[in-house]
N, C-alpha and C. Protein backbone atom coordinates (compact mmCIF):
# COMPACT_ATOMS: atom_id res chain seq x y z
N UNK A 1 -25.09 -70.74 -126.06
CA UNK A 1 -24.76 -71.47 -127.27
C UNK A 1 -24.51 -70.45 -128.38
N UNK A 2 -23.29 -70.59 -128.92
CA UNK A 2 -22.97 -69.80 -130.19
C UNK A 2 -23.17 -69.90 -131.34
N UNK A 3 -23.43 -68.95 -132.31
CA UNK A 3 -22.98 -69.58 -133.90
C UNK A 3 -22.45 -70.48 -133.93
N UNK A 4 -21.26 -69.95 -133.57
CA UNK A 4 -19.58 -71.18 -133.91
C UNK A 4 -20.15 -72.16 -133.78
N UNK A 5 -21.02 -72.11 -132.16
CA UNK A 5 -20.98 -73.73 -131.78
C UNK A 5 -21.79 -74.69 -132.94
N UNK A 6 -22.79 -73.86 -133.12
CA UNK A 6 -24.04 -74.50 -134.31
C UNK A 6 -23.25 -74.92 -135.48
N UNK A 7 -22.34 -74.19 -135.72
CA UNK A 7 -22.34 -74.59 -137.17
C UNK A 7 -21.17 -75.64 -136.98
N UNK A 8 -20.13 -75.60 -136.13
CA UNK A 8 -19.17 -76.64 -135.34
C UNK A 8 -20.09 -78.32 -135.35
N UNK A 9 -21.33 -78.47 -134.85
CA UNK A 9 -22.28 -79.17 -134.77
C UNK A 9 -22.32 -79.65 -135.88
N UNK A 10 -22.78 -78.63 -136.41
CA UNK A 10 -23.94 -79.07 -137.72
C UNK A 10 -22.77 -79.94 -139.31
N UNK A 11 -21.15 -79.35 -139.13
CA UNK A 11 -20.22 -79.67 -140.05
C UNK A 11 -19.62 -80.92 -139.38
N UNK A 12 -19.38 -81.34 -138.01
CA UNK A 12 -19.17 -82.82 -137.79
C UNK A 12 -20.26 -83.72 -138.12
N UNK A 13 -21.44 -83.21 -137.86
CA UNK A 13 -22.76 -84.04 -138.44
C UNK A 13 -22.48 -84.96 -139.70
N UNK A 14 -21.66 -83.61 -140.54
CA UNK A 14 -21.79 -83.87 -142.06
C UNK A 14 -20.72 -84.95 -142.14
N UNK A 15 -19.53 -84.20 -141.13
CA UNK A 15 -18.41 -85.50 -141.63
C UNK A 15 -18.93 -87.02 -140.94
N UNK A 16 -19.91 -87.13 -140.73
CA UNK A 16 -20.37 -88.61 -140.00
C UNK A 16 -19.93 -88.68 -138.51
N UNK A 17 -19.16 -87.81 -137.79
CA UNK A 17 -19.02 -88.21 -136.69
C UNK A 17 -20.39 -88.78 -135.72
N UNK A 18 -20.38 -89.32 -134.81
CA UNK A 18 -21.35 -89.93 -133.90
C UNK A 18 -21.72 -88.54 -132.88
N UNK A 19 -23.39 -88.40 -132.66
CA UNK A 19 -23.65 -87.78 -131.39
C UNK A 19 -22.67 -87.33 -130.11
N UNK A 20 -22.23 -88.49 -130.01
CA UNK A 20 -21.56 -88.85 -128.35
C UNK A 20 -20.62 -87.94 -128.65
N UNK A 21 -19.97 -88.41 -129.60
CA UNK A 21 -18.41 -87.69 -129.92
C UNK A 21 -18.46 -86.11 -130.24
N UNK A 22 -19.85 -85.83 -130.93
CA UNK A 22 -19.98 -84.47 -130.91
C UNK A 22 -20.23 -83.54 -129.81
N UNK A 23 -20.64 -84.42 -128.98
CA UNK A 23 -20.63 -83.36 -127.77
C UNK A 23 -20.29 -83.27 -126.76
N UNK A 24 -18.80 -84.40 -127.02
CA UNK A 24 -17.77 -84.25 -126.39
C UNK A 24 -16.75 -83.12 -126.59
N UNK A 25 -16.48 -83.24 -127.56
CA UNK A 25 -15.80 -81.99 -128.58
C UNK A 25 -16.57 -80.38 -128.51
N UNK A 26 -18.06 -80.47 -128.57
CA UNK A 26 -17.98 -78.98 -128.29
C UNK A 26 -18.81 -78.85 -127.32
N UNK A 27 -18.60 -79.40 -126.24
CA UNK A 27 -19.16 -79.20 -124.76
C UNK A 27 -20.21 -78.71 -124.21
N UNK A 28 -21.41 -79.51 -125.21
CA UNK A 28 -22.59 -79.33 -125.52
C UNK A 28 -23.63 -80.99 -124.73
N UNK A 29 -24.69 -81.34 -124.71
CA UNK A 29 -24.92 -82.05 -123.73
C UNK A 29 -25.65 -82.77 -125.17
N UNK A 30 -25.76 -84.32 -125.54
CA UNK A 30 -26.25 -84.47 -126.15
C UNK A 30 -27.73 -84.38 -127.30
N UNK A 31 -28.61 -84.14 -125.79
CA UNK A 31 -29.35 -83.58 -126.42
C UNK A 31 -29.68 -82.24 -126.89
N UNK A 32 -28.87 -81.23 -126.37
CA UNK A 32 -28.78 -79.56 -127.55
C UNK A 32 -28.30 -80.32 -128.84
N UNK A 33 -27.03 -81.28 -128.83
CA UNK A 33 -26.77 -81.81 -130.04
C UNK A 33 -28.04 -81.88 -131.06
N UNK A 34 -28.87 -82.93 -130.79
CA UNK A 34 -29.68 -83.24 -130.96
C UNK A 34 -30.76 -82.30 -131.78
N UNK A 35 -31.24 -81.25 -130.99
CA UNK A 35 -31.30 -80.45 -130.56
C UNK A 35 -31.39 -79.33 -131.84
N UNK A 36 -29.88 -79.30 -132.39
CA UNK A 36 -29.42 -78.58 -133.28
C UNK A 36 -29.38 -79.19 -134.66
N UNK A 37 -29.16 -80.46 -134.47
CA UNK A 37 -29.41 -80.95 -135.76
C UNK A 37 -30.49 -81.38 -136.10
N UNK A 38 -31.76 -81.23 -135.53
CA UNK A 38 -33.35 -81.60 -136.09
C UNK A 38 -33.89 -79.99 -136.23
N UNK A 39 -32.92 -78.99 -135.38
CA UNK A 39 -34.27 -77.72 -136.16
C UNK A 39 -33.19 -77.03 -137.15
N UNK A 40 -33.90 -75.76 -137.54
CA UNK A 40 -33.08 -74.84 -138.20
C UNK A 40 -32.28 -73.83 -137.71
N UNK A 41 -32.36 -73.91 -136.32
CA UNK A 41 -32.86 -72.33 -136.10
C UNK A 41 -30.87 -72.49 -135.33
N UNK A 42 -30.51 -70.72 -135.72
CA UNK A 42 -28.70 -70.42 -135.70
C UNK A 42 -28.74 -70.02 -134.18
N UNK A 43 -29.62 -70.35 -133.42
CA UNK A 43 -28.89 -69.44 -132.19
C UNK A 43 -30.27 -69.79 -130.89
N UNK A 44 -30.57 -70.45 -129.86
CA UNK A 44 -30.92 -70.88 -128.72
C UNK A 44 -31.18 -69.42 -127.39
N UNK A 45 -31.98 -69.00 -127.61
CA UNK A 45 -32.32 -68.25 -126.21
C UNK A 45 -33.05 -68.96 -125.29
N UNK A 46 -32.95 -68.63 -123.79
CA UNK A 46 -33.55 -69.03 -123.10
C UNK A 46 -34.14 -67.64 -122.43
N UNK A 47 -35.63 -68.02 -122.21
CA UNK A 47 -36.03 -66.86 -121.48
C UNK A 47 -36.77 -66.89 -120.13
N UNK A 48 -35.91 -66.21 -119.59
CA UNK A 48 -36.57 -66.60 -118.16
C UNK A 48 -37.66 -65.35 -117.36
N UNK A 49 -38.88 -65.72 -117.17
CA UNK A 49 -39.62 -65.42 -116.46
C UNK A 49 -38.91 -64.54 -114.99
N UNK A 50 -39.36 -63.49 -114.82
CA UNK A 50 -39.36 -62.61 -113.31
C UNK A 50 -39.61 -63.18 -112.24
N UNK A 51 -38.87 -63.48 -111.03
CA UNK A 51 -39.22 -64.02 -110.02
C UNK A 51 -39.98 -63.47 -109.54
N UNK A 52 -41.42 -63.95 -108.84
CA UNK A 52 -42.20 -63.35 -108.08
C UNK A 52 -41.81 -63.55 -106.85
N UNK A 53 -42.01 -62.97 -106.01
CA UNK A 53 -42.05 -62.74 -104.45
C UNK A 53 -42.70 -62.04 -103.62
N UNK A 54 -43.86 -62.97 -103.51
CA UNK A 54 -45.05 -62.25 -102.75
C UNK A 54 -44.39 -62.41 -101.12
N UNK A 55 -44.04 -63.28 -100.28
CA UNK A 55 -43.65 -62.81 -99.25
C UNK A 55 -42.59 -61.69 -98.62
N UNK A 56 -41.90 -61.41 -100.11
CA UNK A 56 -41.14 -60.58 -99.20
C UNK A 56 -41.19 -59.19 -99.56
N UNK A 57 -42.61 -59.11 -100.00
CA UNK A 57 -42.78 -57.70 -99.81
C UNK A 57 -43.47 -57.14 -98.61
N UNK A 58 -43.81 -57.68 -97.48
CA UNK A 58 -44.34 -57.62 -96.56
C UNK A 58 -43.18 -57.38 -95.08
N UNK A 59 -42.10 -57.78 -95.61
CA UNK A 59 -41.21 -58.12 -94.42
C UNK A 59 -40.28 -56.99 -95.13
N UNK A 60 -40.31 -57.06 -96.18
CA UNK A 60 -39.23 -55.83 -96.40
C UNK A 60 -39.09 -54.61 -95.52
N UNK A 61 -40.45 -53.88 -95.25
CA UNK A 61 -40.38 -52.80 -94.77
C UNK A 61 -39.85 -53.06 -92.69
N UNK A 62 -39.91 -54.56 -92.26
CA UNK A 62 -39.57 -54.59 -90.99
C UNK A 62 -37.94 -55.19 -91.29
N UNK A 63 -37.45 -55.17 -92.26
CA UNK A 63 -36.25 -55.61 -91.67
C UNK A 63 -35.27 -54.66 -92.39
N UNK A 64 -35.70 -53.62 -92.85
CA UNK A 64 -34.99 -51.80 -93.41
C UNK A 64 -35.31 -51.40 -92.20
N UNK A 65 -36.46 -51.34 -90.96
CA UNK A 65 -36.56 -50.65 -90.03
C UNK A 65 -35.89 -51.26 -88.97
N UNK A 66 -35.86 -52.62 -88.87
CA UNK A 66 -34.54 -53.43 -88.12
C UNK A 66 -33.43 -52.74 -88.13
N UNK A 67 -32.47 -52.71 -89.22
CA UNK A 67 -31.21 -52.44 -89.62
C UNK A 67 -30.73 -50.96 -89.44
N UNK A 68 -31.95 -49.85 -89.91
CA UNK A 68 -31.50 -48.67 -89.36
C UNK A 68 -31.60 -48.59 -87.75
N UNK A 69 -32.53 -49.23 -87.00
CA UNK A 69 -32.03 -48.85 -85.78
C UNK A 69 -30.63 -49.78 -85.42
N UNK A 70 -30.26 -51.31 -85.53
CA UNK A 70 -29.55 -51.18 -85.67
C UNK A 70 -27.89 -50.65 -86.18
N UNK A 71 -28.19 -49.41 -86.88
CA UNK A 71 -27.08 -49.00 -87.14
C UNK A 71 -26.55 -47.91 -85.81
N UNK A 72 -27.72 -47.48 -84.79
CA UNK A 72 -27.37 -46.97 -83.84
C UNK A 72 -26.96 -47.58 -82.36
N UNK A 73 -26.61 -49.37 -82.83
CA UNK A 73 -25.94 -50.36 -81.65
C UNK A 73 -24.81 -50.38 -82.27
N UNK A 74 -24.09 -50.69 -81.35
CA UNK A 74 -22.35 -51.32 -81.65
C UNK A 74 -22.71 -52.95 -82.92
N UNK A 75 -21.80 -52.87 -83.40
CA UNK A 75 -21.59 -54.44 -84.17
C UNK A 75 -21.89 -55.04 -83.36
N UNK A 76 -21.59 -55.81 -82.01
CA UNK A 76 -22.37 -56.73 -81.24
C UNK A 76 -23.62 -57.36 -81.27
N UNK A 77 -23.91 -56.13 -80.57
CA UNK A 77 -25.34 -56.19 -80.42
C UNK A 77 -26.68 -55.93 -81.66
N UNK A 78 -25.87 -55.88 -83.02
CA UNK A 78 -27.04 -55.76 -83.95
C UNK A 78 -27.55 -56.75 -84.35
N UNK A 79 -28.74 -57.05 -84.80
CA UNK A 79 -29.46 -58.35 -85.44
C UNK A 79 -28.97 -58.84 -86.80
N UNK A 80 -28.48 -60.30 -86.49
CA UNK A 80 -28.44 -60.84 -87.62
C UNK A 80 -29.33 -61.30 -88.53
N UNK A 81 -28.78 -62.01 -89.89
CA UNK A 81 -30.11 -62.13 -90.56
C UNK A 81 -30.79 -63.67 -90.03
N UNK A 82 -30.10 -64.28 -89.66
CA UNK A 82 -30.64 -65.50 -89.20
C UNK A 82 -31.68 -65.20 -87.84
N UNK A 83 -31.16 -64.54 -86.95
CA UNK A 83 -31.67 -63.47 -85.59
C UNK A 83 -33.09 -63.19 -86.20
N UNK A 84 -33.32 -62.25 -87.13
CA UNK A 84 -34.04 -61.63 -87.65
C UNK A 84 -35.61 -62.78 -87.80
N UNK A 85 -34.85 -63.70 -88.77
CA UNK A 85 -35.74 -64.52 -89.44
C UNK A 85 -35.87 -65.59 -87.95
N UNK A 86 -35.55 -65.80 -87.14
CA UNK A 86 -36.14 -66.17 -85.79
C UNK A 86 -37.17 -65.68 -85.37
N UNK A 87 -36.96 -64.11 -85.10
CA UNK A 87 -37.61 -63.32 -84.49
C UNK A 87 -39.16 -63.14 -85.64
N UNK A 88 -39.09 -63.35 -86.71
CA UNK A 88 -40.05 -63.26 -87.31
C UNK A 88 -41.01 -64.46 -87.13
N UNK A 89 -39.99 -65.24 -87.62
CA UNK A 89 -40.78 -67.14 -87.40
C UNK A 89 -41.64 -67.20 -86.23
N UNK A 90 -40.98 -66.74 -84.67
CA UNK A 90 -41.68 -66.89 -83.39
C UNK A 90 -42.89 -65.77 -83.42
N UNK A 91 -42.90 -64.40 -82.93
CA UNK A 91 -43.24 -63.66 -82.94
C UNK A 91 -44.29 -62.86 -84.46
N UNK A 92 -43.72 -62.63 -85.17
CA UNK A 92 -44.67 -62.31 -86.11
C UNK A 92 -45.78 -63.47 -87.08
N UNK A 93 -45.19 -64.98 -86.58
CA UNK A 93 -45.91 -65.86 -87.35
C UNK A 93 -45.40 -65.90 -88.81
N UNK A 94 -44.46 -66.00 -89.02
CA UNK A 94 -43.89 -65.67 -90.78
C UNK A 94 -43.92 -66.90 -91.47
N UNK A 95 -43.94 -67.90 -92.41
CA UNK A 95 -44.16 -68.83 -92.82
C UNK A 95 -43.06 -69.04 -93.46
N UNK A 96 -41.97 -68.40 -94.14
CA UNK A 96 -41.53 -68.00 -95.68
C UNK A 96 -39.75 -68.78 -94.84
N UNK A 97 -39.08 -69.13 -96.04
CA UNK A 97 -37.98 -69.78 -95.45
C UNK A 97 -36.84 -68.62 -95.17
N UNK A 98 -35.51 -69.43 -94.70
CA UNK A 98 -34.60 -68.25 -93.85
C UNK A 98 -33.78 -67.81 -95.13
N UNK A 99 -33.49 -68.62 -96.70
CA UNK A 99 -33.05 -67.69 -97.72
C UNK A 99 -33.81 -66.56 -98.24
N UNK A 100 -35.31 -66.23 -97.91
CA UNK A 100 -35.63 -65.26 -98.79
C UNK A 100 -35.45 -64.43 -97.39
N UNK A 101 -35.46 -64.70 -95.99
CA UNK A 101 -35.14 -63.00 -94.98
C UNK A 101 -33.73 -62.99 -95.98
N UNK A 102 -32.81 -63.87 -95.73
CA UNK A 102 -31.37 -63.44 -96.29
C UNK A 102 -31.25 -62.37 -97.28
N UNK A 103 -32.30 -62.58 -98.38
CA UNK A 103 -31.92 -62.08 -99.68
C UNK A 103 -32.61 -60.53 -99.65
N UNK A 104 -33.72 -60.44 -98.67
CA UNK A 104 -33.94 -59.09 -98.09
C UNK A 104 -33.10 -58.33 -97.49
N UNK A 105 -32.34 -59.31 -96.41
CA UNK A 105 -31.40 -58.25 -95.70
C UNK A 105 -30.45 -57.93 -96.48
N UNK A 106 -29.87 -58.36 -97.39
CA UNK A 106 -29.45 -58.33 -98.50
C UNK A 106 -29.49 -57.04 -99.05
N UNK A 107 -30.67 -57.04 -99.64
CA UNK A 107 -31.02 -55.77 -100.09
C UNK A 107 -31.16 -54.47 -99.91
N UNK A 108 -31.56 -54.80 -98.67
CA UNK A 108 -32.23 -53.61 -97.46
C UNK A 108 -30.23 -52.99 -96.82
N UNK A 109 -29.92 -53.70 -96.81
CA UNK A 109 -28.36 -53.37 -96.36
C UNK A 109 -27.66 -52.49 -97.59
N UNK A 110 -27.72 -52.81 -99.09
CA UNK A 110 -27.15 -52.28 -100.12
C UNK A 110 -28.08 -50.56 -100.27
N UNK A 111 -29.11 -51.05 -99.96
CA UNK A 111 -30.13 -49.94 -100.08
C UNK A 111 -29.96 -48.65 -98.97
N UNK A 112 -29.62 -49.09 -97.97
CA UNK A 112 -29.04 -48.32 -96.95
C UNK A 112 -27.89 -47.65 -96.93
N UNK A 113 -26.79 -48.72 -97.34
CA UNK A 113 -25.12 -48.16 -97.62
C UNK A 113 -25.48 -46.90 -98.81
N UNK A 114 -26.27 -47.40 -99.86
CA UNK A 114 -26.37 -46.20 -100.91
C UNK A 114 -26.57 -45.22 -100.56
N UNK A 115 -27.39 -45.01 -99.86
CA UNK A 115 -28.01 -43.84 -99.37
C UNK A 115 -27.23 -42.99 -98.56
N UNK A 116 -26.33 -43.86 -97.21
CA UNK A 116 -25.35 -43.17 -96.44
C UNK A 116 -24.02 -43.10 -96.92
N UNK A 117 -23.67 -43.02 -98.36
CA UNK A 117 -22.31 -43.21 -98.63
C UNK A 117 -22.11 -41.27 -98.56
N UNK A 118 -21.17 -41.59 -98.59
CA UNK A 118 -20.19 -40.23 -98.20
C UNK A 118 -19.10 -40.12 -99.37
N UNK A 119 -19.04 -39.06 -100.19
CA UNK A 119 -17.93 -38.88 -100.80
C UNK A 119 -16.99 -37.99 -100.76
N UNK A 120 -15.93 -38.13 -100.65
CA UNK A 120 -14.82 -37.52 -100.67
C UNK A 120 -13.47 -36.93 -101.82
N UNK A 121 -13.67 -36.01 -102.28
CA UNK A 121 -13.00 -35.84 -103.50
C UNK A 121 -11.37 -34.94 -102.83
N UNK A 122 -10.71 -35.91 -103.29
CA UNK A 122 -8.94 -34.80 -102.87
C UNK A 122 -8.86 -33.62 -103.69
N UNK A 123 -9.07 -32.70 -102.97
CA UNK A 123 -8.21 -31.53 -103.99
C UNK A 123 -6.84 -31.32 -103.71
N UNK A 124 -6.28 -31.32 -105.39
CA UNK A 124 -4.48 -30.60 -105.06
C UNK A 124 -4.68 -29.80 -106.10
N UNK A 125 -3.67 -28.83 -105.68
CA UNK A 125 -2.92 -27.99 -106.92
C UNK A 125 -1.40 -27.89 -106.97
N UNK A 126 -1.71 -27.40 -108.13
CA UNK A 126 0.15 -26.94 -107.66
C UNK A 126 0.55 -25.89 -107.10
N UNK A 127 1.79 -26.41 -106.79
CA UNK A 127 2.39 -25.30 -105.81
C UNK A 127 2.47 -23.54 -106.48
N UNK A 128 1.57 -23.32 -105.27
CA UNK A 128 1.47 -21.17 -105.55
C UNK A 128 0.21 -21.02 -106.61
N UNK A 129 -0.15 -22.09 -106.89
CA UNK A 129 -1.47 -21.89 -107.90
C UNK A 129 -2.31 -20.96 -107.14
N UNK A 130 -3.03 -22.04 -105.69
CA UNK A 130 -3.77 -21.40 -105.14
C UNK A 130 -3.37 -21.27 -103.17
N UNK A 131 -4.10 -20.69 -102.45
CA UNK A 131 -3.89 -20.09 -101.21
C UNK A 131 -4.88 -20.56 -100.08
N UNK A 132 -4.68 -20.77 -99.03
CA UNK A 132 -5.97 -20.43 -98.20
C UNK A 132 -5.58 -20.19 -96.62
N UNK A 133 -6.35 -19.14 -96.44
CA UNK A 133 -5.81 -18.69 -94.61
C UNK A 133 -7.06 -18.89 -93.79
N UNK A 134 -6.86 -19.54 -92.62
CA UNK A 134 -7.48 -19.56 -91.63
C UNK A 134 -8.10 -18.38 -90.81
């Protein structure tokens, strides 16, 4: 929510327009309308709290150790994340649903690529600048 929008609000208020109509016009939900015209205040933050995630700090470290050995199978044969979160559900007893393995492997995959990226810089010059013999 903007200035603009507040004060957009707050000057149809004045010309008498109706609620409804005001927040049709600035694509606001009636009650922010509302909202805006009972306090003072120029500008609406919302603040959102840190997600906690106590289960998946526990699984993190088995499904970074998943993925690097999978990086030494063909694409075939590597574990998916759904695979994964099977293999956890049966076998390790895991409780936790199949979006938070997702949002690990997720991670654990970006965290990995970082690490193995490779860079490559072109060198040119110009011609007769510079030389090189085998």
């Amino acid at each position: 929510m903007s200035v603009r929008q507040i004060s957009e609000v707050r000057k149809l208020q004045r010309d008498g327009t109706p609620i409804k109509e005001i927040s049709r016009r600035v694509g606001v939900s009636r009650n922010t309308v509302r909202k805006i015209l009972r306090g003072k205040e120029t500008k609406f933050v919302y603040d959102r709290s840190p997600e906690k995630t106590p289960i998946r700090g526990p699984i993190m470290d088995l499904v970074r150790s998943w993925l690097k050995e999978d990086l030494q199978v063909r694409p075939k044969y590597r574990r998916t994340a759904k695979r994964m979160y099977d293999i956890m559900y049966c076998n390790h007893g895991y409780q936790g649903s199949y979006s938070t393995v997702r949002r690990c492997v997720k991670a654990a995959r970006s965290e990995i690529q970082r690490q193995n990226t490779e860079v490559f810089i072109p060198l040119s010059f110009e011609p007769g600048s510079a030389t090189q013999f085998d």
